[in-house]
N, C-alpha and C. Protein backbone atom coordinates (compact mmCIF):
# COMPACT_ATOMS: atom_id res chain seq x y z
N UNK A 1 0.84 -1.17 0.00
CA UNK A 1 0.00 0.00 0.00
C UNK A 1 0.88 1.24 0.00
N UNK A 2 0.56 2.26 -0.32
CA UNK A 2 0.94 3.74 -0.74
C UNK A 2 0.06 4.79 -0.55
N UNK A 3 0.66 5.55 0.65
CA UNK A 3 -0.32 6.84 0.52
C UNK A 3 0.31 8.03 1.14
N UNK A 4 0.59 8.90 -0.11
CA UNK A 4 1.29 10.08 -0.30
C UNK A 4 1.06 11.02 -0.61
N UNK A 5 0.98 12.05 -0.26
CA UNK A 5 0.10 13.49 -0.91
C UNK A 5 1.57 14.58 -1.05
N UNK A 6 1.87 15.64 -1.98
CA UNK A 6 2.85 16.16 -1.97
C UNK A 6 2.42 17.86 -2.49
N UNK A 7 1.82 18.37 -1.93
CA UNK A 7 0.59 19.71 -2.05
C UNK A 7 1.32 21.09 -2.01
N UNK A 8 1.31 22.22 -2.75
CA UNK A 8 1.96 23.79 -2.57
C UNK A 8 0.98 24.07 -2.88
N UNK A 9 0.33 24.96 -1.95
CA UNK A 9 -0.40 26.19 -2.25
C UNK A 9 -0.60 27.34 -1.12
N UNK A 10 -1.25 28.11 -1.00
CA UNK A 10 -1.38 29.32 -0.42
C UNK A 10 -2.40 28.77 0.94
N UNK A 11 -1.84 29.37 2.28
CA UNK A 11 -2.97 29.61 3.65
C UNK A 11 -3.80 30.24 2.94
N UNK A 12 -5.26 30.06 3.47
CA UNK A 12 -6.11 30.91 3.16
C UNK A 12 -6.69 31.22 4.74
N UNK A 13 -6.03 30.64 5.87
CA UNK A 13 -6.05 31.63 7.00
C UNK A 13 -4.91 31.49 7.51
N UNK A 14 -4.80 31.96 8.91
CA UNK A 14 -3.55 31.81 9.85
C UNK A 14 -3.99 30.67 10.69
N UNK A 15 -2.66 30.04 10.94
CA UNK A 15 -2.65 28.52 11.06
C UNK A 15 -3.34 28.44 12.62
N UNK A 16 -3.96 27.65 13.26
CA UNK A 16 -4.57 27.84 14.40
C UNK A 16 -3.88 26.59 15.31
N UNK A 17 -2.55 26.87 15.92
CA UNK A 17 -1.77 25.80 17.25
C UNK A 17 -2.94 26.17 18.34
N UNK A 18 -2.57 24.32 19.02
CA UNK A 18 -3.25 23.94 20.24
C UNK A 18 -2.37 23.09 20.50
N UNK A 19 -3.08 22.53 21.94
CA UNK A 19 -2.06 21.67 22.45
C UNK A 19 -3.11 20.50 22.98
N UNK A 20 -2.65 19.15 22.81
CA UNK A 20 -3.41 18.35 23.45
C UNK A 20 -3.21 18.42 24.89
N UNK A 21 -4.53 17.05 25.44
CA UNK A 21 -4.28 17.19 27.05
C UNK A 21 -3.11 16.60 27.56
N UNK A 22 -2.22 15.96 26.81
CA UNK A 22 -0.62 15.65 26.80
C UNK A 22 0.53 16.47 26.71
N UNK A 23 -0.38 18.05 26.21
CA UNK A 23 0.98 18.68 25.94
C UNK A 23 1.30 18.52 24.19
N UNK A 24 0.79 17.85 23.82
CA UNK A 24 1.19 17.96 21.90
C UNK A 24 1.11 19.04 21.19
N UNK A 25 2.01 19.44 20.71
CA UNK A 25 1.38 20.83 19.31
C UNK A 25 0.53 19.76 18.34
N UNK A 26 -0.53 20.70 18.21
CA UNK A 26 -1.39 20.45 16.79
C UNK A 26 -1.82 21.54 16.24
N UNK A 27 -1.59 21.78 14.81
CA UNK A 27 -1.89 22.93 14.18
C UNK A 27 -2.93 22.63 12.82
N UNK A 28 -3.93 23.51 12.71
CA UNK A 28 -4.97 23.06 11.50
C UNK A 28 -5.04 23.93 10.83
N UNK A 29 -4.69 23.36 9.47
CA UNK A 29 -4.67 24.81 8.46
C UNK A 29 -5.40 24.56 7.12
N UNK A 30 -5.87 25.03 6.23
CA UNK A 30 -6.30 24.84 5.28
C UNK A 30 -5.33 25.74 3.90
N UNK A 31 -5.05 24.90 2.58
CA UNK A 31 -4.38 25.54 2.01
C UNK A 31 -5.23 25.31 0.39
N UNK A 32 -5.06 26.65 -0.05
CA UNK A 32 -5.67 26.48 -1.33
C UNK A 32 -4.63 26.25 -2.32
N UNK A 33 -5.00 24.94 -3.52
CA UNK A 33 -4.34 24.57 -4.42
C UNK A 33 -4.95 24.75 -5.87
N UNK A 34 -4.23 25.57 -6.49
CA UNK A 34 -4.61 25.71 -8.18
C UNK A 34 -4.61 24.07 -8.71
N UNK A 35 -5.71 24.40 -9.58
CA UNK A 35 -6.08 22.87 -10.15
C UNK A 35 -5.14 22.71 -11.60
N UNK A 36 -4.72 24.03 -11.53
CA UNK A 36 -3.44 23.88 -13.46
C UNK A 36 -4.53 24.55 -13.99
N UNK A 37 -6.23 24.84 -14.42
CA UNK A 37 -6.72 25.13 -15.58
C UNK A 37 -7.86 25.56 -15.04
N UNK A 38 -8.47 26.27 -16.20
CA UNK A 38 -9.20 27.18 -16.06
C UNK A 38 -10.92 26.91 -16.52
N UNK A 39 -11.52 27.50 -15.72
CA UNK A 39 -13.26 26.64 -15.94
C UNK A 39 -13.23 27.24 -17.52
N UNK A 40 -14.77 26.96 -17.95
CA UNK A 40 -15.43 27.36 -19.70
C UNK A 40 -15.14 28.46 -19.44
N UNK A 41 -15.43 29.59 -18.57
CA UNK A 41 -16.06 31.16 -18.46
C UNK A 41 -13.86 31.97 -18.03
N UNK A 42 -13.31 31.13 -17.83
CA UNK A 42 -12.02 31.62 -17.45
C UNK A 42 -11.31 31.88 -16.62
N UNK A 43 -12.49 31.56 -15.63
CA UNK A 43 -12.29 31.31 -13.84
C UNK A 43 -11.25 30.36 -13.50
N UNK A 44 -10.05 30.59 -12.49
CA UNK A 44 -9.38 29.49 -11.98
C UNK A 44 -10.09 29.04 -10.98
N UNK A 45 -9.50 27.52 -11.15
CA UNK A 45 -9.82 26.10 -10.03
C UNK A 45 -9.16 26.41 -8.88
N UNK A 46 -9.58 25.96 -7.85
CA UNK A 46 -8.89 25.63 -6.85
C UNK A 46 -9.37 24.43 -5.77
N UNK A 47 -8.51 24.00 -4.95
CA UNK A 47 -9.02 22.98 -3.96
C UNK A 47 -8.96 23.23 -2.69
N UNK A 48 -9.60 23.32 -1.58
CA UNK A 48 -9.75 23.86 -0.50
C UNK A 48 -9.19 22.41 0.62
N UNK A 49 -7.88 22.29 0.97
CA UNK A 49 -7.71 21.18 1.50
C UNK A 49 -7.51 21.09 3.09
N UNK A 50 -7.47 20.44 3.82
CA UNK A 50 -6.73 21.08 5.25
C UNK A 50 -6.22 19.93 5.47
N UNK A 51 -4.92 20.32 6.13
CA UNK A 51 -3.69 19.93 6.65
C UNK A 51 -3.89 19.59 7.98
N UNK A 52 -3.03 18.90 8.80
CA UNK A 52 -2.94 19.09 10.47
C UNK A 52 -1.20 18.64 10.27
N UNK A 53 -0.81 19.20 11.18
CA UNK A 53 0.67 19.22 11.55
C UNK A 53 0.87 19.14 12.82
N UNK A 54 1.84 18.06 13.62
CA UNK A 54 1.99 17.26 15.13
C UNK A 54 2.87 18.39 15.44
N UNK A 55 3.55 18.22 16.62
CA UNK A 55 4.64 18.54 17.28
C UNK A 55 5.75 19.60 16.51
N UNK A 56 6.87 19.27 16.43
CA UNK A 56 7.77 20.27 15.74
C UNK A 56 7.12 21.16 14.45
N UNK A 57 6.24 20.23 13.31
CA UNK A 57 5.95 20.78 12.60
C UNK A 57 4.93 21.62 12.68
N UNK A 58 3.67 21.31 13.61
CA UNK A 58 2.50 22.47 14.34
C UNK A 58 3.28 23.53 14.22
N UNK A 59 4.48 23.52 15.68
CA UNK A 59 4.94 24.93 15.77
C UNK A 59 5.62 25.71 15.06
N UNK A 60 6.91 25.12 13.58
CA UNK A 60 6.74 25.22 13.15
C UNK A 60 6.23 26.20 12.11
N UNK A 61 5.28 25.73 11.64
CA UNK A 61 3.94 26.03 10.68
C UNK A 61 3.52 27.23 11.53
N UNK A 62 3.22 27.28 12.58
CA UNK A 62 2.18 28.40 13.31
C UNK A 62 3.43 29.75 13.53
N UNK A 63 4.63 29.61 13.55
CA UNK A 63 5.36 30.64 14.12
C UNK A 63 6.17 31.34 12.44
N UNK A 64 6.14 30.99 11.22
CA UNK A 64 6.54 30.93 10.39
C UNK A 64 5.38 31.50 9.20
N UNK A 65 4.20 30.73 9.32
CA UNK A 65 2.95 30.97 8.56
C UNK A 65 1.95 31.53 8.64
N UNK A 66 1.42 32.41 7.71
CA UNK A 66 0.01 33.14 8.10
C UNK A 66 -0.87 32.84 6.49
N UNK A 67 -2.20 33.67 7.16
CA UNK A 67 -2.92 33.93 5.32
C UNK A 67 -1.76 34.45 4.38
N UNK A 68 -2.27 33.61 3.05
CA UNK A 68 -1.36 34.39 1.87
C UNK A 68 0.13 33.22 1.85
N UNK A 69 0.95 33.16 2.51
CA UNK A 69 1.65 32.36 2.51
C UNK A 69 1.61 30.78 2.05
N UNK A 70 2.60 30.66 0.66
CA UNK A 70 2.92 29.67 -0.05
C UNK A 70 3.44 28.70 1.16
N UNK A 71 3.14 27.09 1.09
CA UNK A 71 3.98 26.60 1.64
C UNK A 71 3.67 25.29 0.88
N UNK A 72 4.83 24.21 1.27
CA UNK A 72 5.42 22.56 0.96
C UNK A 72 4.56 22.02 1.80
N UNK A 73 3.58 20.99 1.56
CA UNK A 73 3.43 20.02 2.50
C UNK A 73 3.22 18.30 1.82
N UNK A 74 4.04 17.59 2.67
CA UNK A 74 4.38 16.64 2.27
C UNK A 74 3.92 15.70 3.32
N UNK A 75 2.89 14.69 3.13
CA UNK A 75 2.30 13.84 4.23
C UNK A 75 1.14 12.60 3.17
N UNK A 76 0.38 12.49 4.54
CA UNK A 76 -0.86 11.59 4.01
C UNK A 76 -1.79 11.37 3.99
N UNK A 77 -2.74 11.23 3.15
CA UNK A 77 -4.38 10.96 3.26
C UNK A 77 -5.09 10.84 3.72
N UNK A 78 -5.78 11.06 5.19
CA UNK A 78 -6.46 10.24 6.14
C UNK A 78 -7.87 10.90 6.22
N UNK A 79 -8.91 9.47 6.61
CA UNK A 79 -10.13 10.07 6.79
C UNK A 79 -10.89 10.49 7.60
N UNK A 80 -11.89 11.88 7.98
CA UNK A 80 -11.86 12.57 8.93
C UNK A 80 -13.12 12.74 8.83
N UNK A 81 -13.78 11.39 9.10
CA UNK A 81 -15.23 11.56 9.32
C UNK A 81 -15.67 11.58 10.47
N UNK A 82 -17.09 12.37 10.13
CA UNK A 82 -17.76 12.60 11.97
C UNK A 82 -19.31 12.31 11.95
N UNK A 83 -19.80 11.89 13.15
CA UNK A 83 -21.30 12.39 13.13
C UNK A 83 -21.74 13.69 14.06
N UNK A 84 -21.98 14.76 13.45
CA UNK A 84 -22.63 15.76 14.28
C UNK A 84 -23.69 15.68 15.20
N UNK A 85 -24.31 16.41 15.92
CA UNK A 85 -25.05 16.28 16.72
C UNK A 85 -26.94 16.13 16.81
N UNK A 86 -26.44 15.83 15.26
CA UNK A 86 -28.11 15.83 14.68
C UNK A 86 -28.10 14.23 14.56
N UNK A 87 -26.92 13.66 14.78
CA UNK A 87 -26.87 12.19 14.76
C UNK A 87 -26.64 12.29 12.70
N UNK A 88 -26.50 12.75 12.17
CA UNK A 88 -25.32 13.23 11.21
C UNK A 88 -24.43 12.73 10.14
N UNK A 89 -23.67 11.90 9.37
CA UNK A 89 -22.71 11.39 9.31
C UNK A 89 -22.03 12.43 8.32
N UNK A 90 -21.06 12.93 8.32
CA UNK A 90 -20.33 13.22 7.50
C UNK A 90 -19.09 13.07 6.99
N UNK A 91 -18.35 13.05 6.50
CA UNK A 91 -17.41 12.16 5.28
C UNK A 91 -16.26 13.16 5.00
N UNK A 92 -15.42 13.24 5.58
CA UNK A 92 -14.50 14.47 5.26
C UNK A 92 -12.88 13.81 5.09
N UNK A 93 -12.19 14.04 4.56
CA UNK A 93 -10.56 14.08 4.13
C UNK A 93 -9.59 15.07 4.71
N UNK A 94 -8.42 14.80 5.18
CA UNK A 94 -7.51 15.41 5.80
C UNK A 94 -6.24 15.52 5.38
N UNK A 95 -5.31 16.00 5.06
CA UNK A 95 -3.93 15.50 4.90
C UNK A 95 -3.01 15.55 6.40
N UNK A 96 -2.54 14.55 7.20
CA UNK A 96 -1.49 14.75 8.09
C UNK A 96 0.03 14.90 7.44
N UNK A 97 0.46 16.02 7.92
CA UNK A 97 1.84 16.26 7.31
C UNK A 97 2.95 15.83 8.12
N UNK A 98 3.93 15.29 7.44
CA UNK A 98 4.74 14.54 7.61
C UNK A 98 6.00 15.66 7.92
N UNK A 99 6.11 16.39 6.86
CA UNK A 99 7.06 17.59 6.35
C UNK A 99 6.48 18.67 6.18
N UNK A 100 7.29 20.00 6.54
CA UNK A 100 6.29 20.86 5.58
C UNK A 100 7.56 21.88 5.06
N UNK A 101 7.35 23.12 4.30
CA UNK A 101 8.21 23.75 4.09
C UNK A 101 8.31 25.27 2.99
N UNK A 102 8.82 26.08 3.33
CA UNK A 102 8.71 27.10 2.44
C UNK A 102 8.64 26.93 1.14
N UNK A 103 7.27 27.56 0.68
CA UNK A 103 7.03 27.69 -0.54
C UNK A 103 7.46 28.88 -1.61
N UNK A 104 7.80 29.63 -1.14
CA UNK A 104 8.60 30.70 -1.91
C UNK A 104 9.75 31.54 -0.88
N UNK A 105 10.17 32.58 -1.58
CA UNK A 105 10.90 33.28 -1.07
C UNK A 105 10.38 34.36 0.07
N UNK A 106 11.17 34.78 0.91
CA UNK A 106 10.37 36.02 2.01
C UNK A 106 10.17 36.89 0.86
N UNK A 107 10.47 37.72 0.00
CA UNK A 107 11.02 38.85 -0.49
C UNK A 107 9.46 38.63 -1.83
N UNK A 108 9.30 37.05 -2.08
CA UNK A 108 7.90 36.99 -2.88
C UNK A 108 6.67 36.71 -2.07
N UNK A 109 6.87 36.73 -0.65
CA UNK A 109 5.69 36.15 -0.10
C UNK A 109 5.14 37.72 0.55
N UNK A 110 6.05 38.72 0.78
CA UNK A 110 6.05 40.19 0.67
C UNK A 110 5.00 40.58 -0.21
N UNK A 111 5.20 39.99 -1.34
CA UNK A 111 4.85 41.13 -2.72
C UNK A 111 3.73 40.34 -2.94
N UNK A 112 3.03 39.20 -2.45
CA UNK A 112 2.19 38.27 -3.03
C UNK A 112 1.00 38.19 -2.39
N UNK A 113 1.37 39.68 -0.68
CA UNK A 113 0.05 39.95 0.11
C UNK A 113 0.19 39.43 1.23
N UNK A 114 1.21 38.00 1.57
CA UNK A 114 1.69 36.95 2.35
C UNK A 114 2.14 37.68 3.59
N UNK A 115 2.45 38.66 3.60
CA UNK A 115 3.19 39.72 4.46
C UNK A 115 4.47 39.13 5.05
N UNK A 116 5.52 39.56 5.83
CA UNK A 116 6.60 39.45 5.43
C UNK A 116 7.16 38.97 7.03
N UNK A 117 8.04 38.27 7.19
CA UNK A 117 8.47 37.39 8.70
C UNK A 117 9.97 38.22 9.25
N UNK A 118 9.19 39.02 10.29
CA UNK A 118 10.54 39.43 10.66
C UNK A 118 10.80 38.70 12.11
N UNK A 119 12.63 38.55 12.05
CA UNK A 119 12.86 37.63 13.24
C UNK A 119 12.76 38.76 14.50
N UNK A 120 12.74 38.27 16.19
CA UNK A 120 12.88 37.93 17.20
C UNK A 120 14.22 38.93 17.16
N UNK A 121 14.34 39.77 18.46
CA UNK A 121 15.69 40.17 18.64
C UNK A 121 16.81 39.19 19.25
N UNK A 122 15.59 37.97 19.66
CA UNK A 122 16.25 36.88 20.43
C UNK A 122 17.08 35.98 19.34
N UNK A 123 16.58 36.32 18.46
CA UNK A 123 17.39 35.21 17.00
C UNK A 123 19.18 34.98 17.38
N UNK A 124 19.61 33.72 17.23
CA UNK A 124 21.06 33.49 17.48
C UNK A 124 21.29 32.84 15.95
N UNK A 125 22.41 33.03 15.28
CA UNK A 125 23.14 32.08 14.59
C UNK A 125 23.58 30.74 15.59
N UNK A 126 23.52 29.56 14.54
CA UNK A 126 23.72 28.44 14.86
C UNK A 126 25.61 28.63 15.29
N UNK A 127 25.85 27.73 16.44
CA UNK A 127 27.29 27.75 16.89
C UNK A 127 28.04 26.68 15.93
N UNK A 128 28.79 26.14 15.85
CA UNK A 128 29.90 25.48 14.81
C UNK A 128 31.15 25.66 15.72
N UNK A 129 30.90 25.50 16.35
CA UNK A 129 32.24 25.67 17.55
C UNK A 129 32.59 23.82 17.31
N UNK A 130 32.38 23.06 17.46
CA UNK A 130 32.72 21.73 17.25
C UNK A 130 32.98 21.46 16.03
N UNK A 131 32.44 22.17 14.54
CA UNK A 131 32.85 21.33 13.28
C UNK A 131 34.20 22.16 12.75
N UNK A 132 34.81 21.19 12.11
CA UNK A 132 36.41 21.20 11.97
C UNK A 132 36.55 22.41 11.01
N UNK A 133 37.55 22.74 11.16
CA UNK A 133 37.73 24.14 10.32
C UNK A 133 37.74 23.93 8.98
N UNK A 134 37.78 24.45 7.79
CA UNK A 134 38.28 24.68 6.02
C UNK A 134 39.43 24.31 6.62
N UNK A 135 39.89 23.88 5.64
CA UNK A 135 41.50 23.86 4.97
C UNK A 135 41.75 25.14 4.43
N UNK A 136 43.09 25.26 4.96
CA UNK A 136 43.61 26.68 4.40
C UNK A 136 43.63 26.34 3.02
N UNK A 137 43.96 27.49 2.15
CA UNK A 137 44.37 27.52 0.83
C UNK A 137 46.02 27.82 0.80
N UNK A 138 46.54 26.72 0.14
CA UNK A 138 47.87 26.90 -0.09
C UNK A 138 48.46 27.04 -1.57
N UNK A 139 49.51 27.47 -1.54
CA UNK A 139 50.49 27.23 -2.88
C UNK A 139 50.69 26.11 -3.83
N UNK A 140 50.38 24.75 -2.78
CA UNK A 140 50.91 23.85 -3.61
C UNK A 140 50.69 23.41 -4.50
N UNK A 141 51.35 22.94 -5.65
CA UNK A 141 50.17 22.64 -6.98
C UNK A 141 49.90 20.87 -6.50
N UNK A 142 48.72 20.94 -7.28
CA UNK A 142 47.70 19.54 -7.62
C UNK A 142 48.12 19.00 -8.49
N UNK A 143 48.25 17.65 -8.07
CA UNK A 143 48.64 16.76 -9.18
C UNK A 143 47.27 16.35 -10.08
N UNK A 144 46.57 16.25 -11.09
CA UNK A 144 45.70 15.77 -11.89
C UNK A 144 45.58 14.43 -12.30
N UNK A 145 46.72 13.88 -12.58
CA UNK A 145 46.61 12.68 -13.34
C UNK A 145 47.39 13.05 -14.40
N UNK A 146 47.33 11.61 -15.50
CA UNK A 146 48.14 11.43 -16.87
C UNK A 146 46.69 12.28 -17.44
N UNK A 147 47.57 12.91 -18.46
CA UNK A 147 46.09 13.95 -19.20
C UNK A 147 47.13 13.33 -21.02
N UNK A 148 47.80 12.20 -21.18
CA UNK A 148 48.44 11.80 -22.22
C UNK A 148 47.44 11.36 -22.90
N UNK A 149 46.03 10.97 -22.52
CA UNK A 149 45.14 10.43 -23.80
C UNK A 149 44.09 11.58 -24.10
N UNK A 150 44.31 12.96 -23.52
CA UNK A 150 43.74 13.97 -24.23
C UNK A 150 44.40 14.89 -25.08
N UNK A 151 43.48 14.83 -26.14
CA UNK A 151 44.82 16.05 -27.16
C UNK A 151 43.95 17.52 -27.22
N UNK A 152 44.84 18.21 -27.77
CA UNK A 152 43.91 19.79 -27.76
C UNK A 152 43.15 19.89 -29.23
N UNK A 153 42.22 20.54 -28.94
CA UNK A 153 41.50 20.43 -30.06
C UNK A 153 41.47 22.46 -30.53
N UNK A 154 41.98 22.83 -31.53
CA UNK A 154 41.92 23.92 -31.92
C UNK A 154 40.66 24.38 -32.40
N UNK A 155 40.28 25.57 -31.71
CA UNK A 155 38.93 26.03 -32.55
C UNK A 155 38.66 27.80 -33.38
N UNK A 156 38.04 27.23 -33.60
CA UNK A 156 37.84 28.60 -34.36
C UNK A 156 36.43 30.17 -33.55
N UNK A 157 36.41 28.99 -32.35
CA UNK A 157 35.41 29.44 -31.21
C UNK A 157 33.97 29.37 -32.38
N UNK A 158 33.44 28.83 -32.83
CA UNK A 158 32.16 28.54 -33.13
C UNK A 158 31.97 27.63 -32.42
N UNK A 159 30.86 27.33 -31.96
CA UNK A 159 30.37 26.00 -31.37
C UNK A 159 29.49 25.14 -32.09
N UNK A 160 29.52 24.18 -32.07
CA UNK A 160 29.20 23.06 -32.65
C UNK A 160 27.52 22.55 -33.00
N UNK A 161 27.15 23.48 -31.84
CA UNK A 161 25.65 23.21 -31.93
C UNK A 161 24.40 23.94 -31.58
């Protein structure tokens, strides 16, 4: 069995984090997806889908994402039926995301209405105090190899194709 969904499109709200009675992030979002084509009259398609995202990715999603904002989500199919209180049944689809991830650039999600993510004064660069330094750059020359079974080929700088 196989079940994979791999979805970009636009919030069409701001993502709504909770927490279970465990303490879990859960975040529910709905994202609209262009269908590629256009009705008889010239109208674009779209699909109105919603997402849920666990733990790292809830928060995540909720501290990163609002309306307007493109994003990656990469997860799976599941079904999200209920009976309401009229005794009810209804039949609904979900995607749980597995992954999720920026769908465009800050600088296009700006210009696209998405409005724009500014960091935290608290923001740190990541430390690298443990990974090993570059190699300096030195003088010495590189050996290549035997280059005896290549010959030069003279040109007239046109290219070939």
């Amino acid at each position: 069995m196989f079940n994979k969904v791999i979805l970009m499109g636009r919030l069409v709200a701001d993502p709504e984090l909770r927490q279970t009675p465990n303490n879990i992030s859960v975040c529910r979002f709905r994202i609209a997806v262009d269908r590629g084509y256009s009705s008889g009259n010239g109208e674009r398609q779209a699909d109105f889908i919603t997402v849920v995202a666990w733990r790292q990715s809830a928060e995540f999603v909720n501290k990163y994402f609002s309306k307007g904002k493109m994003i990656i989500v990469e997860g799976a199919l599941h079904n999200a039926d209920y009976t309401d209180a009229n005794n009810v049944k209804h039949y609904a689809m979900e995607v749980t995301a597995d992954r999720v991830a920026f769908g465009e650039s800050k600088s296009a999600s700006a210009s696209n209405g998405g409005g724009s993510y500014q960091p935290s004064g608290n923001f740190q660069q990541p430390s690298y105090q443990n990974d090993p330094q570059p190699a300096k750059a030195s003088n010495e020359s590189v050996q290549i190899g035997d280059l005896g079974d290549f010959e030069e080929i003279l040109s007239d700088g046109d290219v070939p194709f």
